[in-house]
Protein backbone atom coordinates (compact mmCIF):
# COMPACT_ATOMS: atom_id res chain seq x y z
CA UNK A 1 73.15 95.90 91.25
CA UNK A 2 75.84 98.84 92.04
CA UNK A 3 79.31 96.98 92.24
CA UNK A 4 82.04 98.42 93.71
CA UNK A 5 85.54 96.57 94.95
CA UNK A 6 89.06 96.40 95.49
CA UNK A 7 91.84 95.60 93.32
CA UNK A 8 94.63 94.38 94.57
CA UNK A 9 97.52 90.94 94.60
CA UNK A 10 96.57 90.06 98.37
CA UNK A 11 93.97 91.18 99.71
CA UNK A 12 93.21 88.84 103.42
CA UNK A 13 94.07 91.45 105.43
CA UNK A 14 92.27 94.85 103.89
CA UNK A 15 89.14 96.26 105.99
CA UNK A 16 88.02 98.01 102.51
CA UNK A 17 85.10 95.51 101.84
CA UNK A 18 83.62 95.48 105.13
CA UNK A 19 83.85 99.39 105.46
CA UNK A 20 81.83 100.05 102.55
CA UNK A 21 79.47 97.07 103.04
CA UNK A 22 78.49 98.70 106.35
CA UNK A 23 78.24 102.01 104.86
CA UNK A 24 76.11 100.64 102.07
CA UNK A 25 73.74 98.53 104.89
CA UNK A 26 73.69 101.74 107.22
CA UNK A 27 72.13 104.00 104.12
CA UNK A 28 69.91 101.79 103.10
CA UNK A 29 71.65 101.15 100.19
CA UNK A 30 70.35 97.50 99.27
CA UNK A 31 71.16 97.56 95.61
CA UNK A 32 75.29 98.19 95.97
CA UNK A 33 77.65 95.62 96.76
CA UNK A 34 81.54 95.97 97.61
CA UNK A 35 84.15 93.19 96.81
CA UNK A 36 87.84 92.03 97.06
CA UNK A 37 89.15 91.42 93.22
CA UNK A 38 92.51 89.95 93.98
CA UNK A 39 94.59 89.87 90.48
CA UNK A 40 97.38 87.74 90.41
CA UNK A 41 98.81 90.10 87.64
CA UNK A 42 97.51 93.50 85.94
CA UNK A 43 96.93 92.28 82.68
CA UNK A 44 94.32 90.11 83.55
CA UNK A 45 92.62 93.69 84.29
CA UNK A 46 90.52 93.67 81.12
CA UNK A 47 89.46 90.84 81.41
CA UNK A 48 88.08 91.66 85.01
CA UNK A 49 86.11 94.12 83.28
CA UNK A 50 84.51 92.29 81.02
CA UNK A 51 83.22 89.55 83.70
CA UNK A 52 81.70 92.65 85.89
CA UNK A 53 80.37 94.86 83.46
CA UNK A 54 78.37 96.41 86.02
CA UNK A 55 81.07 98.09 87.83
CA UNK A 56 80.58 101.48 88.94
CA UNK A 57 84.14 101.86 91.14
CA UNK A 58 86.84 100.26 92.21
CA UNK A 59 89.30 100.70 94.96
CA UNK A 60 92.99 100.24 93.56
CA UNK A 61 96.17 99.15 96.37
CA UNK A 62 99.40 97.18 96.18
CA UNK A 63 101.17 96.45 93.97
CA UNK A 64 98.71 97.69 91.23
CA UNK A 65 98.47 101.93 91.87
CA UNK A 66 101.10 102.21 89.56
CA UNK A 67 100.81 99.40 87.36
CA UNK A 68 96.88 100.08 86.47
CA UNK A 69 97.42 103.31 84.55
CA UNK A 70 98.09 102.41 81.42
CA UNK A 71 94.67 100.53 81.20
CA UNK A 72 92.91 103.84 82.27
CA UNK A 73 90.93 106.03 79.61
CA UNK A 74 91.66 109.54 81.44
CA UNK A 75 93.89 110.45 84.61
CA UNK A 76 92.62 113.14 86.72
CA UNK A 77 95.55 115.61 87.54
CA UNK A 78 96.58 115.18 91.15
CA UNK A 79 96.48 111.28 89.85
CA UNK A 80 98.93 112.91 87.06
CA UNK A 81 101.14 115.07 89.54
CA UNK A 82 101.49 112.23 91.98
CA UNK A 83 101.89 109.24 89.45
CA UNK A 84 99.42 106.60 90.81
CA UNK A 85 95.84 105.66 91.12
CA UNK A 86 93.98 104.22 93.96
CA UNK A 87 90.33 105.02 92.60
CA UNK A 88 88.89 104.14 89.54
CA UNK A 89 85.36 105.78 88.35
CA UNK A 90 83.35 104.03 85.38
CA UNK A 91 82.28 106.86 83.91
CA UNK A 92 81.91 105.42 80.83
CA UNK A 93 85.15 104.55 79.87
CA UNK A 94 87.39 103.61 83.48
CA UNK A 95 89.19 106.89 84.57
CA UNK A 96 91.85 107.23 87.24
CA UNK A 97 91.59 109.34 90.66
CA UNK A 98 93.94 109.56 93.79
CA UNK A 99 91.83 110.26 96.90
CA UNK A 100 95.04 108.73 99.02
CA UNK A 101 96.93 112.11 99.09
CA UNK A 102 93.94 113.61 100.54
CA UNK A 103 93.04 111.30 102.69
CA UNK A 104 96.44 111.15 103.97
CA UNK A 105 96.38 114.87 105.46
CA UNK A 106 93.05 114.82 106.39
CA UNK A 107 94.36 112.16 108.90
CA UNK A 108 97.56 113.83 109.50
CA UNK A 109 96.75 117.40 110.12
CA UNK A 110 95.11 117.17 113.39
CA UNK A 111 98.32 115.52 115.28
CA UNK A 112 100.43 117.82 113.03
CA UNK A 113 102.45 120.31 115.85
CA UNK A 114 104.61 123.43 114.40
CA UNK A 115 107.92 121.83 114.48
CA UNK A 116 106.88 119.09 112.57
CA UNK A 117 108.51 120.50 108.90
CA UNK A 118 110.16 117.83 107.81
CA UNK A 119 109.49 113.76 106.89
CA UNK A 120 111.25 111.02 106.15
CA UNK A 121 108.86 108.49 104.26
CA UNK A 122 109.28 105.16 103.91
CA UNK A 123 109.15 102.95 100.41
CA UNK A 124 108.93 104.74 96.70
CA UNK A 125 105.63 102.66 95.83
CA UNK A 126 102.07 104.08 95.07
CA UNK A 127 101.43 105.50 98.45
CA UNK A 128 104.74 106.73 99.18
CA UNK A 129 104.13 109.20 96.16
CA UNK A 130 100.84 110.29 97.55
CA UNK A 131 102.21 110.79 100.55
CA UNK A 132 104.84 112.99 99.31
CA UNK A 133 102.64 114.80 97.13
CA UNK A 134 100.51 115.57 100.09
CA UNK A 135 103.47 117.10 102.69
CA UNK A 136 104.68 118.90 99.66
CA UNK A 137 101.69 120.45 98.98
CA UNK A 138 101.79 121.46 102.62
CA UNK A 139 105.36 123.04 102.46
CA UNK A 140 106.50 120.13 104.61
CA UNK A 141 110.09 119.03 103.23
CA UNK A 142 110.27 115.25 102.42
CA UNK A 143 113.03 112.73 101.69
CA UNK A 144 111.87 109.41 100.64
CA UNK A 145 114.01 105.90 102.02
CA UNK A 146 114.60 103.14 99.78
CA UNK A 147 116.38 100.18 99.69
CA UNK A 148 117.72 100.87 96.22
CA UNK A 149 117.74 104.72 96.53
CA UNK A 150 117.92 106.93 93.29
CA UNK A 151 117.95 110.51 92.49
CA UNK A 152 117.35 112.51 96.20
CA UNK A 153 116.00 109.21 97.87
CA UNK A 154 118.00 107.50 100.86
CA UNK A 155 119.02 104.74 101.99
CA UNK A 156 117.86 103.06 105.28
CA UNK A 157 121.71 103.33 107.10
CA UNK A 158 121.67 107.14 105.88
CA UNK A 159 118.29 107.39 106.70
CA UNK A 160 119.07 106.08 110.18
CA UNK A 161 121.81 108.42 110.65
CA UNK A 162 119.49 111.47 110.42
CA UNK A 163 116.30 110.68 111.54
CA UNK A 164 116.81 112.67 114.67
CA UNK A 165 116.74 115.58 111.98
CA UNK A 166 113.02 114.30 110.50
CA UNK A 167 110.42 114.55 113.49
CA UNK A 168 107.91 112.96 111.09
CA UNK A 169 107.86 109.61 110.48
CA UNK A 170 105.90 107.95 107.56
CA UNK A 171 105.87 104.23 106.93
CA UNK A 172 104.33 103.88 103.25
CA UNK A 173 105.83 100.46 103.15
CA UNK A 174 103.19 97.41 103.81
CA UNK A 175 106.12 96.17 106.16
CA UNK A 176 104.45 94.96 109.17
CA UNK A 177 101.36 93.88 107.92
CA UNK A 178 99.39 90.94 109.16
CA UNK A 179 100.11 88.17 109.14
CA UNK A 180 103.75 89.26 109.12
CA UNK A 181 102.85 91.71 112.09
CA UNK A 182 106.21 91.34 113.77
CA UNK A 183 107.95 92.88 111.06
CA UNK A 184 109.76 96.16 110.94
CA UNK A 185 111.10 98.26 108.18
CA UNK A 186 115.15 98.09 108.24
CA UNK A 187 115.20 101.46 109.72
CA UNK A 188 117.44 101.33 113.68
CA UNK A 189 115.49 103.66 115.30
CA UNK A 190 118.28 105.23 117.87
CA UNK A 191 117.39 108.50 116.95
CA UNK A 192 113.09 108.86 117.56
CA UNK A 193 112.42 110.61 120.54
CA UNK A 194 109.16 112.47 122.60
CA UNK A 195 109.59 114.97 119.41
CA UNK A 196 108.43 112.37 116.57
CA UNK A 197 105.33 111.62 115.00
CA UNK A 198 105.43 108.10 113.42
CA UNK A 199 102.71 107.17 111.00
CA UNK A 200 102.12 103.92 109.59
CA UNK A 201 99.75 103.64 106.84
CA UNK A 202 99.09 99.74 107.90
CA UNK A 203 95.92 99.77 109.97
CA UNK A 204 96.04 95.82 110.37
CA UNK A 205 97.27 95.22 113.37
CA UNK A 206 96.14 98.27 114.60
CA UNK A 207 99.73 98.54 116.36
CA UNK A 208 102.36 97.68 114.26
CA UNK A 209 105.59 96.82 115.84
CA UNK A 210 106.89 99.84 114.09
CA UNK A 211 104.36 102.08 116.29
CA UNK A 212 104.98 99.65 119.21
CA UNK A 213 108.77 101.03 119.01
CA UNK A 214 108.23 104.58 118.40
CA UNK A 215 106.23 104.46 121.65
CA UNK A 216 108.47 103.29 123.50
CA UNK A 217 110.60 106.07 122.44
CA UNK A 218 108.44 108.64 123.41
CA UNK A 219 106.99 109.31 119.88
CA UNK A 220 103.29 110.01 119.12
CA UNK A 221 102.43 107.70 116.81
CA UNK A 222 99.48 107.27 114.47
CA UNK A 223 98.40 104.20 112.47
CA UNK A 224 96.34 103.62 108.91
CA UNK A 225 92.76 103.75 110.20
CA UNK A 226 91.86 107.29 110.08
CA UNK A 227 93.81 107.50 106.39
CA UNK A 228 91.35 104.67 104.95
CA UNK A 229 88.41 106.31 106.10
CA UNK A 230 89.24 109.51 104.68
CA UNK A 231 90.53 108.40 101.48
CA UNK A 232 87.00 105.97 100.93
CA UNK A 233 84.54 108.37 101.66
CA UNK A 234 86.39 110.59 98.93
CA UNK A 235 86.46 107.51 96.71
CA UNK A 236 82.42 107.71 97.53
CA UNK A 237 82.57 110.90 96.52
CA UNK A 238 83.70 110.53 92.99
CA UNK A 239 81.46 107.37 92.53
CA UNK A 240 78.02 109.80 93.58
């Protein structure tokens, strides 16, 4: 048996499992399994190991992209220059990737239009620095929104106050994920218009209310789906 998974806190509402189980069925891959491996804290990590010592990957989301490195033998060095993991390799020893920063433009790019050259992103976690990393890569000028905002970061009533200035989008928060799918980030969205591009990295519900509002605002809006695809079949990548 090939064992792959996902490590995570909560894990009811990720599409991760049933992706790669697909993938696995549709290749004719009948020795590899995928599984949720929901950790109520990261120090029980090891210990996961050593129960599945036939690991060959793992998929790594909230809260734990972050929190997992330390427990890592080697960092690759986008993981490095972007600060957090979301793919592990067993290699021997459990070494840290970050397919999330290229899975992120991947997705993006094609609804990308020239005047879109500059993003607010939403949250500071894991996949907020990914998706920084990525636009920044790209020359596309970021500012990150917190609700305890440090060093260049803003808050969500300064971020409010310019967002007509930002005609991307980016919601890296997991605000508005099911079952809390009526939720919105604390962002008032006065100033979205027909020249936005709102992404939400949630792809459960397909529509978040976030998206549901930036429509109605005239924005083009993209959700989480094409970003996990991208990012797993890079994960795949690194586990061939």
């Amino acid at each position: 048996m090939k064992r792959f998974g996902l490590l995570g806190r909560f894990l009811g509402h990720s599409a991760s499992a049933a992706y790669f189980n697909e993938k696995f069925r549709r290749e004719g891959l009948s020795d590899h399994h995928y599984q949720n491996f929901e950790l109520p804290r990261i120090s029980d990590f090891p210990t996961l190991l050593q129960q599945y010592p036939d690991l060959v990957g793992l998929n790594v989301t909230i809260p734990y992209k972050q929190a997992v490195m330390p427990y890592l033998g080697q960092l690759s060095s986008t993981a490095q220059a972007i600060g957090a993991v979301n793919t592990i390799v067993f290699n021997p020893v459990p070494s840290g990737y970050n397919t999330d920063a290229e899975g992120f433009w991947n997705s993006l790019a094609p609804h990308l239009q020239p005047h879109h050259t500059r993003a607010l992103v939403l949250g500071t976690g894991g996949a907020s620095q990914a998706v920084s990393y990525a636009l920044r890569q790209k020359e596309i000028a970021v500012r990150r929104v917190s609700r305890s905002p440090q060093d260049d970061q803003l808050s969500y009533q300064a971020a409010a106050a310019v967002l007509h200035e930002y005609p991307l989008l980016i919601n890296a928060t997991p605000v508005g994920t099911f079952p809390d799918t009526d939720a919105l980030p604390p962002l008032a969205l006065d100033g979205l218009g027909p020249g936005h591009l709102v992404v939400d990295l949630i792809y459960n519900p397909p529509q978040t209310a976030l998206l549901k509002a930036a429509q109605q605002r005239g924005a083009a809006v993209l959700n989480g789906r094409p970003m996990l695809e991208a990012q797993a079949e890079a994960a795949w990548q690194l586990w061939q």
